[in-house]
Protein backbone atom coordinates (compact mmCIF):
# COMPACT_ATOMS: atom_id res chain seq x y z
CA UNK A 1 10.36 -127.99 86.48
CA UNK A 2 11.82 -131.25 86.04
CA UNK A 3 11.11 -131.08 82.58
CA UNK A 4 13.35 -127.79 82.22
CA UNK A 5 10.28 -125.12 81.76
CA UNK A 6 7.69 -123.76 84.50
CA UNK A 7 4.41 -121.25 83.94
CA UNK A 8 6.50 -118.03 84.70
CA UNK A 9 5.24 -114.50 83.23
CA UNK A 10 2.23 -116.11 81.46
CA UNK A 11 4.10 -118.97 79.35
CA UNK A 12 6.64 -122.14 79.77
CA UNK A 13 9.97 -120.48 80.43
CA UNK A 14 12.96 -122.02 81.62
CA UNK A 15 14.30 -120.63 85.51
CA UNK A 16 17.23 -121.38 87.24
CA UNK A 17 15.56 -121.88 90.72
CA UNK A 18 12.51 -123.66 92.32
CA UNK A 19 11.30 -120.24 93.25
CA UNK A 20 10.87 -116.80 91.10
CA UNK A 21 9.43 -113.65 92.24
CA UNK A 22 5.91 -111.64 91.04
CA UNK A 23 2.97 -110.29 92.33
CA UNK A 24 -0.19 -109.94 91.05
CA UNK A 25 -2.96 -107.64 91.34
CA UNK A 26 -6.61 -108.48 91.93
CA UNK A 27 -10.01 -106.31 92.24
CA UNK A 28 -13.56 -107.38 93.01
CA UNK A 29 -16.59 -105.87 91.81
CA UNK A 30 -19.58 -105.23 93.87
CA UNK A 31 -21.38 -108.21 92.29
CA UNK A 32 -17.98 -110.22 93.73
CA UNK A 33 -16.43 -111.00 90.20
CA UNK A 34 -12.35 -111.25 90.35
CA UNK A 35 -10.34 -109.64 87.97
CA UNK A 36 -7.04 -110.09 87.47
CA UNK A 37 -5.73 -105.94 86.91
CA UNK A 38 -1.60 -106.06 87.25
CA UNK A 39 0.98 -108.55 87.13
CA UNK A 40 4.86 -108.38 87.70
CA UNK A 41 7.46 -110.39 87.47
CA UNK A 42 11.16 -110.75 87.23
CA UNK A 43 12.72 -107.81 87.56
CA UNK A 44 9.62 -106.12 87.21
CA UNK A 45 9.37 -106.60 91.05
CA UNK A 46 12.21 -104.67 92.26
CA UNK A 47 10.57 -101.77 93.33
CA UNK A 48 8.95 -103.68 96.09
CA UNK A 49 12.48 -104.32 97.27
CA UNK A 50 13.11 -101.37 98.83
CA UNK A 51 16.68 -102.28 99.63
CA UNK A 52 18.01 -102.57 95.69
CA UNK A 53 17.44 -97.99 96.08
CA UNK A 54 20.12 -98.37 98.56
CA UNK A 55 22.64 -100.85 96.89
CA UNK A 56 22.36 -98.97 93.78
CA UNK A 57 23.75 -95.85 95.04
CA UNK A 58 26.70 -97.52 96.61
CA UNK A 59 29.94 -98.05 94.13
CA UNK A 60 29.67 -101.68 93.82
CA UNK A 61 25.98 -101.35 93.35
CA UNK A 62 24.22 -104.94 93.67
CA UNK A 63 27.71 -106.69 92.97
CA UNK A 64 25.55 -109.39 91.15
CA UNK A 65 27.19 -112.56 89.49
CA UNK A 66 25.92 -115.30 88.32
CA UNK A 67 23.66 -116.93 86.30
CA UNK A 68 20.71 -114.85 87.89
CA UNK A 69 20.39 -111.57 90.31
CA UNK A 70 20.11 -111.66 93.80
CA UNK A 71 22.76 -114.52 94.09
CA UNK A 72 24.69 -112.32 96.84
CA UNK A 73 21.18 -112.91 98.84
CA UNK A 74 21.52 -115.70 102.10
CA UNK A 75 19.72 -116.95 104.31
CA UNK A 76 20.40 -115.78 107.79
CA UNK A 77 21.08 -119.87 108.40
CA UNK A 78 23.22 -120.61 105.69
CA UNK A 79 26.35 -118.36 105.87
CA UNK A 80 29.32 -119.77 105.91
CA UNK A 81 31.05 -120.83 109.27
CA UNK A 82 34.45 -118.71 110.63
């Protein structure tokens, strides 16, 4: 990170934030060997947040600026005070 690129979607990309969504997918065999079978990331990952089916049916949809999605997120602890 500090030197501008992380391991993100299987290579050195540059991310605007310390955290970035994906899951991965893993199966063992009966002799116990791991394989890696699905990964996600990015958007790729929005179907596991079952809230962006809702938002997109509304007129302002997402309402998304800035330099990445999901910037209208916060924390429950951070809003602003009246």
């Amino acid at each position: 990170m500090a030197g501008g690129k992380a391991d993100y979607n299987y290579g050195p990309n540059g991310f605007p934030s310390e955290e970035a969504p994906g899951v991965s997918v893993f199966s063992k065999d009966a002799s116990g060997a791991v394989f890696h079978t699905y990964s996600a990331f990015a958007r790729g990952t929005e179907p596991l947040l079952g809230g962006y089916y809702f938002l997109d049916l509304v007129p302002k949809g997402r309402d998304e600026t800035g330099p990445w999605t999901m910037s209208w997120v916060r924390h429950h602890d951070r809003y602003e005070q009246p």
